[in-house]
Protein backbone atom coordinates (compact mmCIF):
# COMPACT_ATOMS: atom_id res chain seq x y z
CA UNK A 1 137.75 149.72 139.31
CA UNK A 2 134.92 147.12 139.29
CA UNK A 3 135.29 144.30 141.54
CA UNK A 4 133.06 141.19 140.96
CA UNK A 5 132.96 137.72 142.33
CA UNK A 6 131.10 134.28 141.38
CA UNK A 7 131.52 130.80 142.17
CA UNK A 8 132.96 129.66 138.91
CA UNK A 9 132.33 125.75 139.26
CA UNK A 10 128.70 127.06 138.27
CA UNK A 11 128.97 127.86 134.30
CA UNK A 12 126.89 130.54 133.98
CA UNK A 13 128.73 132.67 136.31
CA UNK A 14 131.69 133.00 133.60
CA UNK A 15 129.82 134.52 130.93
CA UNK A 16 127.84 136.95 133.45
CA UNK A 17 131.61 137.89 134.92
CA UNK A 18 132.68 139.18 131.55
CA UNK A 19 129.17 140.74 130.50
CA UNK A 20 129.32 142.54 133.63
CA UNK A 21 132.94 143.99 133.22
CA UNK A 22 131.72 144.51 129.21
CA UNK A 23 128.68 146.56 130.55
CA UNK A 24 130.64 148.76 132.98
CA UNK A 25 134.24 149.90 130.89
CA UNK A 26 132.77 148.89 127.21
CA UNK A 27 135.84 146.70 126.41
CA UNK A 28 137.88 144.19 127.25
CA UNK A 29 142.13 143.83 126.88
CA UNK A 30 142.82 140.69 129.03
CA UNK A 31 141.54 137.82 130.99
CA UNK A 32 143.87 136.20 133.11
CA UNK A 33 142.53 132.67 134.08
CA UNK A 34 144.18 132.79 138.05
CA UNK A 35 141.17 130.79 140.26
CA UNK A 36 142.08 127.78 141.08
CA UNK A 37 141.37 124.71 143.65
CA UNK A 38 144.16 122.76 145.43
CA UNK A 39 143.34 119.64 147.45
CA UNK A 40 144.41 116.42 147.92
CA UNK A 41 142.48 113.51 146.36
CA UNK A 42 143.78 110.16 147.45
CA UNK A 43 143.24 107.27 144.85
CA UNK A 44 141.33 105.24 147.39
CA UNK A 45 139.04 108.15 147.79
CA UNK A 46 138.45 110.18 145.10
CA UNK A 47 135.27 110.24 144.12
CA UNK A 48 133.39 111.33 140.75
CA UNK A 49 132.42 114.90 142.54
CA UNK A 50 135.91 115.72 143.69
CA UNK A 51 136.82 115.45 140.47
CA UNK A 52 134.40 117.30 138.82
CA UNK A 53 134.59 120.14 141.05
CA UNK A 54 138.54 120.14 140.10
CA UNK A 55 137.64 120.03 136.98
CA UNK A 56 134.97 122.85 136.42
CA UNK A 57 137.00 125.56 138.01
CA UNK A 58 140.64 124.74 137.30
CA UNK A 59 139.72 123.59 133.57
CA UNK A 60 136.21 124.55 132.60
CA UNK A 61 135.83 127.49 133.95
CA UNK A 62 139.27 129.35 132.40
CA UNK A 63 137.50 127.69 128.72
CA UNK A 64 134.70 129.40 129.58
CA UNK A 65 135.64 132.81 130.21
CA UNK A 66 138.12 132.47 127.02
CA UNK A 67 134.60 131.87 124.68
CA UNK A 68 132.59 134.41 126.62
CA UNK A 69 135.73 137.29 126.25
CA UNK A 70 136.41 135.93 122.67
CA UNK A 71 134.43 138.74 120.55
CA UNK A 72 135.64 141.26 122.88
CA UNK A 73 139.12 140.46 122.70
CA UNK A 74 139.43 139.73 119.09
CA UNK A 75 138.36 143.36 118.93
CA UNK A 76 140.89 144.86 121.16
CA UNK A 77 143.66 142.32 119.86
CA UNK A 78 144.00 141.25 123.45
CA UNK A 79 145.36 138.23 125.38
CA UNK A 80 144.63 135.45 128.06
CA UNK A 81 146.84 134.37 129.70
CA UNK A 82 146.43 130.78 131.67
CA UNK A 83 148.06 130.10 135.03
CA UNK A 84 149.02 126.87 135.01
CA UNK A 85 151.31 124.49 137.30
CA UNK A 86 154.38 122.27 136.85
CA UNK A 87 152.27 119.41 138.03
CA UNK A 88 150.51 119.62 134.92
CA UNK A 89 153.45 118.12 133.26
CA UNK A 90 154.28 116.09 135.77
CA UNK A 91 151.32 114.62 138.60
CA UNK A 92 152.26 115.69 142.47
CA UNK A 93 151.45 112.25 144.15
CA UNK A 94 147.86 112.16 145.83
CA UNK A 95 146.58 115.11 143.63
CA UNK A 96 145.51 113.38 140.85
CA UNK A 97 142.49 114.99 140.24
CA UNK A 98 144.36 118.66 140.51
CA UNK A 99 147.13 117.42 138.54
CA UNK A 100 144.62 116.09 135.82
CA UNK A 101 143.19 119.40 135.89
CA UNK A 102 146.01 121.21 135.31
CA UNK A 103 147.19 119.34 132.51
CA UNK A 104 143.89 119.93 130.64
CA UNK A 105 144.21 123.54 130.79
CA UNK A 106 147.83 123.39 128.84
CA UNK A 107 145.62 121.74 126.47
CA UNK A 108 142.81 124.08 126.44
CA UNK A 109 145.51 127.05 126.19
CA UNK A 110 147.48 125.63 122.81
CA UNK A 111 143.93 124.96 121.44
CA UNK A 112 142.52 128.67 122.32
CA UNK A 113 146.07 129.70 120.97
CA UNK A 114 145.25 127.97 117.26
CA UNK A 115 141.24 128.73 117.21
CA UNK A 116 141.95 132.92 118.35
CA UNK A 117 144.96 133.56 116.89
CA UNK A 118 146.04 135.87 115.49
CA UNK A 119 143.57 138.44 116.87
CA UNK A 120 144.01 137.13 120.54
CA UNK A 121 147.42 136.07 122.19
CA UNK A 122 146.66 132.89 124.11
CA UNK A 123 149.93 131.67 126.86
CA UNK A 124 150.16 129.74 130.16
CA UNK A 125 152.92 130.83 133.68
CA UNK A 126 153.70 127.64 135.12
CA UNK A 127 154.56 129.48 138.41
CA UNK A 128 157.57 127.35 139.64
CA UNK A 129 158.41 126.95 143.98
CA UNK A 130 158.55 130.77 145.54
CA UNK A 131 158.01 128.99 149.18
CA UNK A 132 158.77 125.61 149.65
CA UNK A 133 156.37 123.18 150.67
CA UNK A 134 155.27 121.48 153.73
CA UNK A 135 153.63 118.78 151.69
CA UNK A 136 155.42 115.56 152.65
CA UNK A 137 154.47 114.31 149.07
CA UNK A 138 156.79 117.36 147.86
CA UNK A 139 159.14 116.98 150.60
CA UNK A 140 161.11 120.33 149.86
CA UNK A 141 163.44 122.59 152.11
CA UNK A 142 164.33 125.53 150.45
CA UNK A 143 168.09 123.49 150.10
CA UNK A 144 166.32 120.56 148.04
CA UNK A 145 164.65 123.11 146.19
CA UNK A 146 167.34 125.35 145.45
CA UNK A 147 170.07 122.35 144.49
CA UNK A 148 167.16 121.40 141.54
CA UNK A 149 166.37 124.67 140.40
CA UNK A 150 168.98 126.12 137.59
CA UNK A 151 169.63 129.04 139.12
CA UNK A 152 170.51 127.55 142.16
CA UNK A 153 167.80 129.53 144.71
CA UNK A 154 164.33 129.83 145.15
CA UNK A 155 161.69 132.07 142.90
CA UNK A 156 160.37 135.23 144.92
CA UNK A 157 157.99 138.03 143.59
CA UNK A 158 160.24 140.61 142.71
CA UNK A 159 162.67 139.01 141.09
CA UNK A 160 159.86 136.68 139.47
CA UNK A 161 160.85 132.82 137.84
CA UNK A 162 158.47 131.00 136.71
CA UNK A 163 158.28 129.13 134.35
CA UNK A 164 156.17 130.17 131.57
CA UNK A 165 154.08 127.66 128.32
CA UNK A 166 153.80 129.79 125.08
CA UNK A 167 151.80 128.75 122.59
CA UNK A 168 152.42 130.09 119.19
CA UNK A 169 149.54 130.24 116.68
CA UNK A 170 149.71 126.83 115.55
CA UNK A 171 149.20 126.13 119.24
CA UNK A 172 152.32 124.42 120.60
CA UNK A 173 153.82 124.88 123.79
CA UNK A 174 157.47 126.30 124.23
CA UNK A 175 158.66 126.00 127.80
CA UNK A 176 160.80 128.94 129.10
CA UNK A 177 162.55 130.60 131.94
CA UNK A 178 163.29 134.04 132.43
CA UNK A 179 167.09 134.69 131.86
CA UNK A 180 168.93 135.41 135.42
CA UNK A 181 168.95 138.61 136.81
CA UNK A 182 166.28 139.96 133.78
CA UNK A 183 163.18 141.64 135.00
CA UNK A 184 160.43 141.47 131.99
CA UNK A 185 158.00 144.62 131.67
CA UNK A 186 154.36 143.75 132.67
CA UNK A 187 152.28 144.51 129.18
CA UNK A 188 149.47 147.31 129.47
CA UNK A 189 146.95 144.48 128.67
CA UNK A 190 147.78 142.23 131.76
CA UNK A 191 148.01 145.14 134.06
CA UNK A 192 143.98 145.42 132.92
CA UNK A 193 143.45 142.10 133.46
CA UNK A 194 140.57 140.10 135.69
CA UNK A 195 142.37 138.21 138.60
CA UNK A 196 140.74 134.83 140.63
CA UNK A 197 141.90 133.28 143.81
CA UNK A 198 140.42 130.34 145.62
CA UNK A 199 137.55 128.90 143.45
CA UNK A 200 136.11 131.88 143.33
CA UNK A 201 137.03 135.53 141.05
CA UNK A 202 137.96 138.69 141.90
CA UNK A 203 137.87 141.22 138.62
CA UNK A 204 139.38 144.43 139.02
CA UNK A 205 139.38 146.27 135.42
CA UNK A 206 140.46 150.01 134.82
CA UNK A 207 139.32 151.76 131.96
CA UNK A 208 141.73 152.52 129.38
């Protein structure tokens, strides 16, 4: 295991993240594209930094890593996979800035899907409500969350329902949902993957 860190809002930090990981196993199966910032960014307020900063490491930053890991993963025939949010398809009130950003990395995922395929397996999880929010622009209780959701009851992480953006090779996006009660086996290649949380990445990467 190698763990390694870096503020990814700074752009040279992505390509160092995967030369580092490239230096220390010698390949590379999977990047998965997890860091992410979450703040509210009131119209009257938002300002051309708070944006930006949304921006670099919930969009910029997962485009990044995707060029840097390209060679690599063309080699290996490996995948990235994007973790997106609902509120990319539709904006959460007051987050316009995170909602922006997430919407731009659907984007960047169908384009990745059409420039690496078919080498490289580029897809999006659109994790959808495993805890209900406290948000009073959400205003959920797990009973307003369950009567919308199709299966009638919340996500959780075992049983695992989110909704996930596939984008075939010509890069357009398929929305799905696991069937009920149907667990899906975790691929080799993700198992191997880098993970981020908070603005800032974790990569843990076993050798093959």
């Amino acid at each position: 295991m190698l763990p390694l860190a870096a503020e990814l809002a700074e752009p040279e930090r992505c390509r160092a993240l995967v030369e580092a990981a490239l230096a220390h196993f010698g390949r590379l199966d999977a990047v998965v594209a997890n860091a992410s910032l979450f703040a509210p960014t009131p119209l009257a307020t938002l300002g051309a930094e708070d944006f930006d900063r949304m921006m670099a490491v919930n969009a910029r930053a997962p485009l990044l890593l995707a060029i840097a890991a390209a060679p690599a993963l063309r080699v290996a025939r490996g995948a990235i996979v994007m973790i997106g949010d609902v509120f990319g398809l539709r904006p959460l009130p007051r987050f316009l800035a995170y909602s922006a950003s997430k919407a731009a990395l659907l984007m960047i995922t169908q384009g990745l899907a059409r420039e690496l395929a078919p080498e490289v397996r580029v897809n999006a999880v659109l994790p959808g409500t495993v805890l209900p929010s406290e948000l009073p622009e959400k205003a959920e209780s797990a009973e307003t969350v369950a009567a919308r959701a199709p299966l009638g009851r919340l996500g959780s992480p075992g049983r695992g329902g989110p909704r996930r953006a596939l984008a075939d090779p010509r890069g357009e996006l398929h929305h799905r949902r696991p069937a009920a009660g149907r667990r899906r086996p975790t691929h080799p290649a993700v198992r191997r993957s880098s993970q981020a949380q908070a603005g800032r990445v974790s990569t843990a990467a076993t050798s093959p």
